[in-house]
C-alpha atoms as a PDB file:
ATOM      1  CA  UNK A   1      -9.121  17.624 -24.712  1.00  0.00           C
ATOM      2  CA  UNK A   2      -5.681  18.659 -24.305  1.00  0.00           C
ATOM      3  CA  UNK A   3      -2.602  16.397 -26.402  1.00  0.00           C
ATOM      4  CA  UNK A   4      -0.829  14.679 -23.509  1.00  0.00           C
ATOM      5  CA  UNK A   5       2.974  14.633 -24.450  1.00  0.00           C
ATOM      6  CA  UNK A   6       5.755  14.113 -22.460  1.00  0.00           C
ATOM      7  CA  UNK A   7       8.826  17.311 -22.213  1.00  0.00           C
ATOM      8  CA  UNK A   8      10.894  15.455 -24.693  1.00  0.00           C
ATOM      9  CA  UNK A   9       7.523  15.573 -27.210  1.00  0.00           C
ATOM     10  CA  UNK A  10       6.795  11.836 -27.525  1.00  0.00           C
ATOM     11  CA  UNK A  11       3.207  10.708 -26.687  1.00  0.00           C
ATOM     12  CA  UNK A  12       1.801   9.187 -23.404  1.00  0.00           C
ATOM     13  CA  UNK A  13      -0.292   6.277 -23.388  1.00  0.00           C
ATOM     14  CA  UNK A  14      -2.139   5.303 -20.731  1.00  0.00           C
ATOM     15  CA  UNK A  15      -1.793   2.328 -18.304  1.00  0.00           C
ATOM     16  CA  UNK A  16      -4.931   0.132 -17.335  1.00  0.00           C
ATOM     17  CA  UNK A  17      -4.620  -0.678 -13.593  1.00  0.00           C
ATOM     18  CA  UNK A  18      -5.472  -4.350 -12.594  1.00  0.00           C
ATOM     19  CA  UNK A  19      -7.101  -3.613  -8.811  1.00  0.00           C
ATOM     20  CA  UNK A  20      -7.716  -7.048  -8.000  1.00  0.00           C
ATOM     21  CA  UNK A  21      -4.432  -7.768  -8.838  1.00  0.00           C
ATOM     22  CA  UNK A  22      -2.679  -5.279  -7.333  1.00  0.00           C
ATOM     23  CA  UNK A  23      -4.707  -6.217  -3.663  1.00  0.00           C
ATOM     24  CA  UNK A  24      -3.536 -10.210  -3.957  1.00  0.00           C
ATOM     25  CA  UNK A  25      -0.221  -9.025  -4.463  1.00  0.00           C
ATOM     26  CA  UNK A  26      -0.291  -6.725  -1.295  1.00  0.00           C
ATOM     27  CA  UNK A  27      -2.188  -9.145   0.954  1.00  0.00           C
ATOM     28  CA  UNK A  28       0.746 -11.887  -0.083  1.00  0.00           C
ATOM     29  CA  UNK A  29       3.095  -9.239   0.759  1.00  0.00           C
ATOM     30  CA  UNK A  30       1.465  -9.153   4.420  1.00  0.00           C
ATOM     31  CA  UNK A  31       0.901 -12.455   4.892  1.00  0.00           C
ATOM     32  CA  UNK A  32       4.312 -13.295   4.634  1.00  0.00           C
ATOM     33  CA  UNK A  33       5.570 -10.293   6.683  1.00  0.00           C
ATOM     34  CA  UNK A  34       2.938 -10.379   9.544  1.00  0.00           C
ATOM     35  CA  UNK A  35       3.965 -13.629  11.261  1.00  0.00           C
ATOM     36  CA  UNK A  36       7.357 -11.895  12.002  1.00  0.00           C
ATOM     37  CA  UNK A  37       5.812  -8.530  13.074  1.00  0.00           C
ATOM     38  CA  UNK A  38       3.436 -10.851  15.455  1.00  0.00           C
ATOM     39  CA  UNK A  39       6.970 -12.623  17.047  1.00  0.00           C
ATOM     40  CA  UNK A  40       8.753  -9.123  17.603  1.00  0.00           C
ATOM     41  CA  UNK A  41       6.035  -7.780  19.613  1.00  0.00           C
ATOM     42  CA  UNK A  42       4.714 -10.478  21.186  1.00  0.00           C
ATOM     43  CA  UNK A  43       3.367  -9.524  24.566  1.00  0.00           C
ATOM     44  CA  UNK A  44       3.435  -5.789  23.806  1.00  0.00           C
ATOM     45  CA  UNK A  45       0.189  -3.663  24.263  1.00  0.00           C
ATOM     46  CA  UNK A  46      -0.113  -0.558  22.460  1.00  0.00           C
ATOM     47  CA  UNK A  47      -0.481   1.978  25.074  1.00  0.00           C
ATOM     48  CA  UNK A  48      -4.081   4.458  24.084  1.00  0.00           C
ATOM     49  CA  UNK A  49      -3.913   7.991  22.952  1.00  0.00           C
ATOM     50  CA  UNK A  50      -5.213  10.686  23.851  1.00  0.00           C
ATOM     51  CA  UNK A  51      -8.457  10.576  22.301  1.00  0.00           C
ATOM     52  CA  UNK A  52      -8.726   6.842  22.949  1.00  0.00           C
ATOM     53  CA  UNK A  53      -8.774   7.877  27.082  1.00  0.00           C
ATOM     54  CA  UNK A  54     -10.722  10.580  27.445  1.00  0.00           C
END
Protein backbone atom coordinates (compact mmCIF):
# COMPACT_ATOMS: atom_id res chain seq x y z
CA UNK A 1 0.00 0.00 0.00
CA UNK A 2 1.41 3.17 -1.01
CA UNK A 3 2.43 6.05 2.10
CA UNK A 4 -0.18 8.75 1.51
CA UNK A 5 1.62 12.16 2.20
CA UNK A 6 0.72 15.38 1.31
CA UNK A 7 3.49 17.74 -1.23
CA UNK A 8 4.73 19.48 1.82
CA UNK A 9 5.58 15.66 3.35
CA UNK A 10 3.23 15.61 6.37
CA UNK A 11 0.83 12.61 6.63
CA UNK A 12 -2.90 12.34 5.61
CA UNK A 13 -5.38 10.91 7.77
CA UNK A 14 -8.46 9.97 6.74
CA UNK A 15 -11.96 11.45 7.39
CA UNK A 16 -14.99 9.11 8.38
CA UNK A 17 -18.08 10.45 6.54
CA UNK A 18 -21.36 10.58 8.64
CA UNK A 19 -24.10 9.78 5.59
CA UNK A 20 -27.03 10.05 7.64
CA UNK A 21 -25.88 13.12 8.76
CA UNK A 22 -24.86 14.66 5.91
CA UNK A 23 -28.70 13.78 4.19
CA UNK A 24 -30.64 15.60 7.41
CA UNK A 25 -28.52 18.41 6.88
CA UNK A 26 -29.36 18.64 3.06
CA UNK A 27 -33.07 17.83 3.39
CA UNK A 28 -33.16 20.91 6.17
CA UNK A 29 -31.38 22.84 3.64
CA UNK A 30 -34.45 22.13 1.16
CA UNK A 31 -37.03 22.35 3.33
CA UNK A 32 -36.33 25.70 4.16
CA UNK A 33 -35.53 26.80 0.57
CA UNK A 34 -38.44 24.98 -1.27
CA UNK A 35 -41.39 26.99 0.06
CA UNK A 36 -39.80 30.06 -1.70
CA UNK A 37 -38.93 28.19 -4.96
CA UNK A 38 -42.81 26.94 -4.79
CA UNK A 39 -43.99 31.03 -4.47
CA UNK A 40 -41.65 32.18 -7.46
CA UNK A 41 -43.07 29.80 -9.82
CA UNK A 42 -46.29 29.44 -8.83
CA UNK A 43 -48.53 28.77 -11.78
CA UNK A 44 -45.62 27.93 -14.10
CA UNK A 45 -45.60 24.54 -16.03
CA UNK A 46 -42.45 23.23 -17.19
CA UNK A 47 -42.84 23.00 -20.82
CA UNK A 48 -41.67 18.86 -22.08
CA UNK A 49 -38.59 18.07 -24.00
CA UNK A 50 -37.94 16.52 -26.63
CA UNK A 51 -37.89 13.09 -25.56
CA UNK A 52 -40.78 13.71 -23.17
CA UNK A 53 -43.10 14.44 -26.67
CA UNK A 54 -42.26 12.14 -28.97
Amino acid sequence: MPDMTTSTGSHMTAQLLDGTATAAAIRADLRSRVPTLAERTAGLTPRPTASEVN
